[in-house]
N, C-alpha and C. Protein backbone atom coordinates (compact mmCIF):
# COMPACT_ATOMS: atom_id res chain seq x y z
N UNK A 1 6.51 -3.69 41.01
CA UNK A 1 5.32 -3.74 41.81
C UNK A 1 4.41 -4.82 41.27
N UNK A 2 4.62 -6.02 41.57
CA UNK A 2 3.78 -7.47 41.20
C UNK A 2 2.48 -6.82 41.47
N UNK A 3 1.21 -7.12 40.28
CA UNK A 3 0.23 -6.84 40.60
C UNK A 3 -0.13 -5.39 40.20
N UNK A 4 0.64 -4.57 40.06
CA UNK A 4 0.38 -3.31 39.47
C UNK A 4 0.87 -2.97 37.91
N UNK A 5 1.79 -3.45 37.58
CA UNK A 5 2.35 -3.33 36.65
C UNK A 5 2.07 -4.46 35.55
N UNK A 6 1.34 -3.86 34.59
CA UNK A 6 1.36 -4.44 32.91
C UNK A 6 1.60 -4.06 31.78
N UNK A 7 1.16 -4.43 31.03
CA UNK A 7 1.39 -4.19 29.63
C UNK A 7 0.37 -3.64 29.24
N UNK A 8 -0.67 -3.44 30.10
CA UNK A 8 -2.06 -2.60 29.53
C UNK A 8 -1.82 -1.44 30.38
N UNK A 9 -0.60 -1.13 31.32
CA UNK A 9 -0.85 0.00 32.25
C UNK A 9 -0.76 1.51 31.34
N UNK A 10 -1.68 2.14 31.91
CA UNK A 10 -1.94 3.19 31.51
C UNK A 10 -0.94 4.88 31.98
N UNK A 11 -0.91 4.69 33.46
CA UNK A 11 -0.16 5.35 34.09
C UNK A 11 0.16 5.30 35.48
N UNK A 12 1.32 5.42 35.53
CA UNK A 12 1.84 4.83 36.81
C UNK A 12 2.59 6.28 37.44
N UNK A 13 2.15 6.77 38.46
CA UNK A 13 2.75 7.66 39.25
C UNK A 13 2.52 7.70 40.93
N UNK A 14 3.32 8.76 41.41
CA UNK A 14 3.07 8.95 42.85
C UNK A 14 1.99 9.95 42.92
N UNK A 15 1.04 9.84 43.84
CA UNK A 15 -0.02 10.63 44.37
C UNK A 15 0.30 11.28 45.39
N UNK A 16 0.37 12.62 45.25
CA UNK A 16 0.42 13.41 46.87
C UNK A 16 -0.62 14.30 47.05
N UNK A 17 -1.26 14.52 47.80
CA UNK A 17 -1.96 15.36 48.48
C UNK A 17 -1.67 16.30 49.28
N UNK A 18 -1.69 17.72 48.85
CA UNK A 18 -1.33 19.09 49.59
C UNK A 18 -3.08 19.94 49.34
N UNK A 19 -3.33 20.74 50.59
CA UNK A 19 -4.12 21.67 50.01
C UNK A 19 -3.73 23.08 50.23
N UNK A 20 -4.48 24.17 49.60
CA UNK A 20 -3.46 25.67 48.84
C UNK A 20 -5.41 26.53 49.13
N UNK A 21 -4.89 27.24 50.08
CA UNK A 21 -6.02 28.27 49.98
C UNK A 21 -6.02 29.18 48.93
N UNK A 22 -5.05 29.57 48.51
CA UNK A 22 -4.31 30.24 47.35
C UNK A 22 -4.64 29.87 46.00
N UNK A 23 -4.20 30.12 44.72
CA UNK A 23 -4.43 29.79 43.28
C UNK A 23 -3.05 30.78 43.36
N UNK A 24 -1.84 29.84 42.60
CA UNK A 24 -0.66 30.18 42.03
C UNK A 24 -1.30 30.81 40.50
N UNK A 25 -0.66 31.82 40.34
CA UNK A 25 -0.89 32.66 39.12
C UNK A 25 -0.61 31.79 37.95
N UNK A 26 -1.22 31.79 36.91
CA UNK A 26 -0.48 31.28 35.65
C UNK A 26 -1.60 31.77 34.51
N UNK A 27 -0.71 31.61 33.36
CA UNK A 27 -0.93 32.40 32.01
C UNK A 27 -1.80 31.06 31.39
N UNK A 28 -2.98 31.54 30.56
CA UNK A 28 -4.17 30.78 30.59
C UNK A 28 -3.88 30.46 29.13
N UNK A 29 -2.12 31.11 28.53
CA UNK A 29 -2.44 30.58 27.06
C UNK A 29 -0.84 29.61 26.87
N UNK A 30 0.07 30.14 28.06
CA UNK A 30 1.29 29.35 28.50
C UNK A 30 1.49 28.26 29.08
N UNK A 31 0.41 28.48 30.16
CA UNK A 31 0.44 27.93 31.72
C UNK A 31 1.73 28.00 32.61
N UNK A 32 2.39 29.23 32.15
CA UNK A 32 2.93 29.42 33.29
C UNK A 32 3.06 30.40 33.46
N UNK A 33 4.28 30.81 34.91
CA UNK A 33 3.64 31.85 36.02
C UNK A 33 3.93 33.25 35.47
N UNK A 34 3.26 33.83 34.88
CA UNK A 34 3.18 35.34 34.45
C UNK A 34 4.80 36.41 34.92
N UNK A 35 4.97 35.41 35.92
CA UNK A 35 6.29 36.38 36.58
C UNK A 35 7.79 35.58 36.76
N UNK A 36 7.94 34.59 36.54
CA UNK A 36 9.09 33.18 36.78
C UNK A 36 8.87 32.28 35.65
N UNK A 37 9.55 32.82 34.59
CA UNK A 37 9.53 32.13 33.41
C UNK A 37 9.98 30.26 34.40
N UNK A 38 9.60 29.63 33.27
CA UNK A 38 9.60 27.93 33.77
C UNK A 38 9.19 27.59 34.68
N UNK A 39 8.47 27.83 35.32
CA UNK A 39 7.33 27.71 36.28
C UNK A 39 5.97 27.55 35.64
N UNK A 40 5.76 25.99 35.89
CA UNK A 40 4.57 25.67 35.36
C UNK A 40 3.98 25.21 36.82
N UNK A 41 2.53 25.97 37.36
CA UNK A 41 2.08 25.87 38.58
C UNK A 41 1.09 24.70 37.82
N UNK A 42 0.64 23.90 38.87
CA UNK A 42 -0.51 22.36 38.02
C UNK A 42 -0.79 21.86 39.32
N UNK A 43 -1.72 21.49 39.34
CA UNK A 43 -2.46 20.04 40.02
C UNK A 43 -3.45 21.12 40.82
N UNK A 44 -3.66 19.87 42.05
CA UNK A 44 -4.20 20.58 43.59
C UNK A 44 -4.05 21.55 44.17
N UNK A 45 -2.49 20.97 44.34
CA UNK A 45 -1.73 22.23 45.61
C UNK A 45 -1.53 23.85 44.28
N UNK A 46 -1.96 23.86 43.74
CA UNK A 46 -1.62 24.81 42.93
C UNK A 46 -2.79 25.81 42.55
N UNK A 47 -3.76 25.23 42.81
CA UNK A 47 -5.41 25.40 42.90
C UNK A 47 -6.34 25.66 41.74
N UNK A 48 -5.74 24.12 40.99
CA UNK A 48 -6.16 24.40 39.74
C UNK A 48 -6.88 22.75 39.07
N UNK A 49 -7.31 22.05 40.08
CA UNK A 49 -7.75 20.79 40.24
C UNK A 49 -8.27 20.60 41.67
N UNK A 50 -9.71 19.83 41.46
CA UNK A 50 -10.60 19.78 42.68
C UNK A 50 -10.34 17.99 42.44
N UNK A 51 -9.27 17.26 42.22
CA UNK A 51 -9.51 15.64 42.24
C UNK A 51 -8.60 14.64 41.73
N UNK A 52 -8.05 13.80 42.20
CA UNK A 52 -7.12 13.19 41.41
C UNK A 52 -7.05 13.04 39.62
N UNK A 53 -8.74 13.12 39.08
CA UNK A 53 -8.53 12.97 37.59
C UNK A 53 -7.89 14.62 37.25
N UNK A 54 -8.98 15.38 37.83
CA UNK A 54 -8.62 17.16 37.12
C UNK A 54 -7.21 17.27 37.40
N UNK A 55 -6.71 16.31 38.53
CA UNK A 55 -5.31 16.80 38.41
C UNK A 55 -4.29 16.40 37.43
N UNK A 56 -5.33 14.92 37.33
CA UNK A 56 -4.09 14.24 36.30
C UNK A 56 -4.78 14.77 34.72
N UNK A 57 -5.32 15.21 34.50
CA UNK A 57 -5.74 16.17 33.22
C UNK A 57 -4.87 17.39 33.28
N UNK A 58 -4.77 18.22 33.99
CA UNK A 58 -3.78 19.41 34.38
C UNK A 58 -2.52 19.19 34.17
N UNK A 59 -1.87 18.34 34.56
CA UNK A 59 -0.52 17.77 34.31
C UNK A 59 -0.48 17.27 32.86
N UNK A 60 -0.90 16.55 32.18
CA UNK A 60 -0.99 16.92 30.88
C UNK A 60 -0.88 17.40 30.26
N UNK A 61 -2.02 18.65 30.24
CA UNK A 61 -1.93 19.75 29.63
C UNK A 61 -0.64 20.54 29.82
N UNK A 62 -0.04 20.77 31.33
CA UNK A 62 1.35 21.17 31.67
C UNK A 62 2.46 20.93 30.90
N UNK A 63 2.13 19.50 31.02
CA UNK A 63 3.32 18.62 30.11
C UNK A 63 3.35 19.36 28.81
N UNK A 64 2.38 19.34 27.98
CA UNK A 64 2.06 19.94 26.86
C UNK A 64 2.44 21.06 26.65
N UNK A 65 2.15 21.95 27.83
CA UNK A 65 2.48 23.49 27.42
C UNK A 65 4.39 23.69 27.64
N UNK A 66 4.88 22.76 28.72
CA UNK A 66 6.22 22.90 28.86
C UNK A 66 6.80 21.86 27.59
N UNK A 67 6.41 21.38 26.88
CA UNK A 67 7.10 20.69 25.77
C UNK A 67 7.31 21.76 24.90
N UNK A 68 5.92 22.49 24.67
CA UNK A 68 6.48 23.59 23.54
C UNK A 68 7.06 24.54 23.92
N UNK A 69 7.38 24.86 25.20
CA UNK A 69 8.19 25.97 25.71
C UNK A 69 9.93 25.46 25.76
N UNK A 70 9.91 24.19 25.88
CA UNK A 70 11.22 23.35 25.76
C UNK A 70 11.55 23.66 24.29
N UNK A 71 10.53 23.29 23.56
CA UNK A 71 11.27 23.22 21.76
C UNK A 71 11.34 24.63 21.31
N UNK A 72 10.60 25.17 21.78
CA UNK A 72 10.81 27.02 21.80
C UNK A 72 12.34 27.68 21.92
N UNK A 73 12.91 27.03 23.32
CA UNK A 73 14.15 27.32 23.81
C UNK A 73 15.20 26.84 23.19
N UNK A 74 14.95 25.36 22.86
CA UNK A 74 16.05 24.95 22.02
C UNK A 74 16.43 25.29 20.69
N UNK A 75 14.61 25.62 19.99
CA UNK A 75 15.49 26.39 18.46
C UNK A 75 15.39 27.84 18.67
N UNK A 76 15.43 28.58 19.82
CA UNK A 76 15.80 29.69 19.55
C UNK A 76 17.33 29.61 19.72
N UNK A 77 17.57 28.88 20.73
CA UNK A 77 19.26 28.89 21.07
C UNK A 77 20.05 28.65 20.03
N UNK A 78 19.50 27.81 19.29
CA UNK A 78 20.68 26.89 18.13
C UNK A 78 20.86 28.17 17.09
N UNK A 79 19.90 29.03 17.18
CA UNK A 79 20.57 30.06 16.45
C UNK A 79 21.02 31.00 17.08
């Protein structure tokens, strides 16, 4: 993408827009869904961000909470 893409870029993703009358359940110390382990609910459509930044802060944090749920799984398995 000439023009978008550098060496100072910060983050590069797709933007979608859904809206959710709803708030998908999730665990406020996991972030995820209290009932469907690996289910991390995040952004807008999820009703947990009013804006492209809160969303891209949310996803973050997501990221974050499913990294340690990833390294969780893997050293429980290896034993």
């Amino acid at each position: 993408m000439r023009g978008y893409v550098t060496n100072k870029a910060n983050i590069i993703g797709v933007e979608s827009r859904t809206s959710a009358p709803v708030r998908i359940p999730r665990d406020t110390v996991t972030m995820m869904h209290p009932d469907i382990s690996g289910l991390f609910p995040c952004g807008e459509g999820a009703g947990y961000a009013g804006g492209i930044i809160s969303a891209a802060m949310d996803g973050q944090n997501v990221t974050k909470a499913i990294e340690k749920w990833l390294d969780n799984k893997v050293n429980v398995e290896a034993y």
